[in-house]
Protein backbone atom coordinates (compact mmCIF):
# COMPACT_ATOMS: atom_id res chain seq x y z
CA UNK A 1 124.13 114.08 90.04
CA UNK A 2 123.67 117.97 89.50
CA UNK A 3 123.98 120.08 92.21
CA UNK A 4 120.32 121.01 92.16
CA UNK A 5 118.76 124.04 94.50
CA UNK A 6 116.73 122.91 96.98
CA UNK A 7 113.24 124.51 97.52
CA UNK A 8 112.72 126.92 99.16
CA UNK A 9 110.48 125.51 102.54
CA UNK A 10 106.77 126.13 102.56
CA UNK A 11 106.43 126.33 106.24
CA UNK A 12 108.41 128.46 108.71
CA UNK A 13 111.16 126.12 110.59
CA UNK A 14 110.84 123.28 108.19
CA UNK A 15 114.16 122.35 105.61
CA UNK A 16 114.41 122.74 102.45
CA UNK A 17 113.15 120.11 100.02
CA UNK A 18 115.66 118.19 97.53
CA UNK A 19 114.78 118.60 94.12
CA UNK A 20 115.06 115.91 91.20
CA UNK A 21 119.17 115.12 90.78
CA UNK A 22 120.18 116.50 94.36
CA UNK A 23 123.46 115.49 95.61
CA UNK A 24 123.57 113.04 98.52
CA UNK A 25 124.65 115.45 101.00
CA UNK A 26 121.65 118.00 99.51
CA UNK A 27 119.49 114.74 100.42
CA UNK A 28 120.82 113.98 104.02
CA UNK A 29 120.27 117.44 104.96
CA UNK A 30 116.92 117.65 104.19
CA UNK A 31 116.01 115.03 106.21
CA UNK A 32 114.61 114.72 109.56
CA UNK A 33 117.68 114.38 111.85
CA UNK A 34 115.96 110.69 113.44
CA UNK A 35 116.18 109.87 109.83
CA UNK A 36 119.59 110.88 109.19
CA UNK A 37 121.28 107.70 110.36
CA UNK A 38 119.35 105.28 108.60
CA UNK A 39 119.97 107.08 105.32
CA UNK A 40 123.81 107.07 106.40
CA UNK A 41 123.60 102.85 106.50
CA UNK A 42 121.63 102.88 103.15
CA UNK A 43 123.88 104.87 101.25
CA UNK A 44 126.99 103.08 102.90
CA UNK A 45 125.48 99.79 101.64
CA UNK A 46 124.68 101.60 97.82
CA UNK A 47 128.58 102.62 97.97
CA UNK A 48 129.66 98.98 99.17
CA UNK A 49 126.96 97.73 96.09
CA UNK A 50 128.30 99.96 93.17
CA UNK A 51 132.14 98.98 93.93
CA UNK A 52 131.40 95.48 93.69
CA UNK A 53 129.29 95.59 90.62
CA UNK A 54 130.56 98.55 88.99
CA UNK A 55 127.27 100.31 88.76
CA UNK A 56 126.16 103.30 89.86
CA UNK A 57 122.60 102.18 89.69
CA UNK A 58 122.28 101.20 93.79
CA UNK A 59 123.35 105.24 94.79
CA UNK A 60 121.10 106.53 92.35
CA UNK A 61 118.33 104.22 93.73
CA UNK A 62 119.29 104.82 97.09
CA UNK A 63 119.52 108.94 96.93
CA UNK A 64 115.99 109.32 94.95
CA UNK A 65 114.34 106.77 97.51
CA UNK A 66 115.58 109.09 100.82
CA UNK A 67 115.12 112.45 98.51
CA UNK A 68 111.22 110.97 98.44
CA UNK A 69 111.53 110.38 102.22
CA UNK A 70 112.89 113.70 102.64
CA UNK A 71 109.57 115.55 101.09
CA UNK A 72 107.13 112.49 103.14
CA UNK A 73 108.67 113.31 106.54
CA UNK A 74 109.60 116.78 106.56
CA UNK A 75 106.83 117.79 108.62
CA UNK A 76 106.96 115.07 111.47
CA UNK A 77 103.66 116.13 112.82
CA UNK A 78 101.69 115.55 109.53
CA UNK A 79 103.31 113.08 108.46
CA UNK A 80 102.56 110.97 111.92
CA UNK A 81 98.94 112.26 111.28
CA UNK A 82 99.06 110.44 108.24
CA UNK A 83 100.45 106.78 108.57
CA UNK A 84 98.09 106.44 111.58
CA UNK A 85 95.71 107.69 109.31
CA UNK A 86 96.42 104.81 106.71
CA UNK A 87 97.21 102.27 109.71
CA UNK A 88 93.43 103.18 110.96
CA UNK A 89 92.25 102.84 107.04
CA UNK A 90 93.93 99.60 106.32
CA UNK A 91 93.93 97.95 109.70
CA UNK A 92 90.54 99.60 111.10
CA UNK A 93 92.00 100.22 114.34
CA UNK A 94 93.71 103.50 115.19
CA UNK A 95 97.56 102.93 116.39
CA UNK A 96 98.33 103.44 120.01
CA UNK A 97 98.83 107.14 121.21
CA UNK A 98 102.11 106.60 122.34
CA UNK A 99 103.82 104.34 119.13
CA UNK A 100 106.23 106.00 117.45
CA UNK A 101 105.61 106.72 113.66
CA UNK A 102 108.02 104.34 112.43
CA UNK A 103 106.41 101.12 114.04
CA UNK A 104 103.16 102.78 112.83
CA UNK A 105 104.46 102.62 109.14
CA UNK A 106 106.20 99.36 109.36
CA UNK A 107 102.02 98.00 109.75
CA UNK A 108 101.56 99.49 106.50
């Protein structure tokens, strides 16, 4: 994995995005710190993966899957806006006020 640049943020306050071929660390700090800890178990899991197998494959999966994350939820507001958005769509009834976004996207 390249040490790529990250972009540089579109809105004020918000981090910078990974870019294709970011490092893990690169990754992890672009996400939303409540996300932070879940892509800590994932990658654990990749490293536990590729030393039993010998294969890379499971870090670069896991990396590019929380680098996508990374660019979804790096505006919590909009991104909330969103999945209820799809919840309503799919489900045709809007999500509570008051669930939190990632109960909202496990309905989708």
């Amino acid at each position: 994995m390249s040490s790529a640049r990250p972009e540089t943020p579109l809105r004020e306050g918000l981090p910078p995005l990974p870019r294709a071929g970011a490092t893990p660390r690169a990754v992890r700090d672009a996400l939303h710190p409540e996300h932070r800890e879940a892509f800590d178990r994932a990658f654990r899991a990749a490293l536990e993966t590729a030393e039993r197998e010998l294969d890379l494959q499971a870090i670069h999966e896991t990396v590019e899957y929380w680098r996508r994350r990374a660019w979804i939820t790096r505006d919590p507001e909009e991104h909330r806006r969103v999945v209820r958005e799809a919840v309503t769509a799919l489900t045709g009834e809007m999500p509570p006020d008051d669930e939190p976004t990632d109960i909202s996207e496990r309905r989708l």
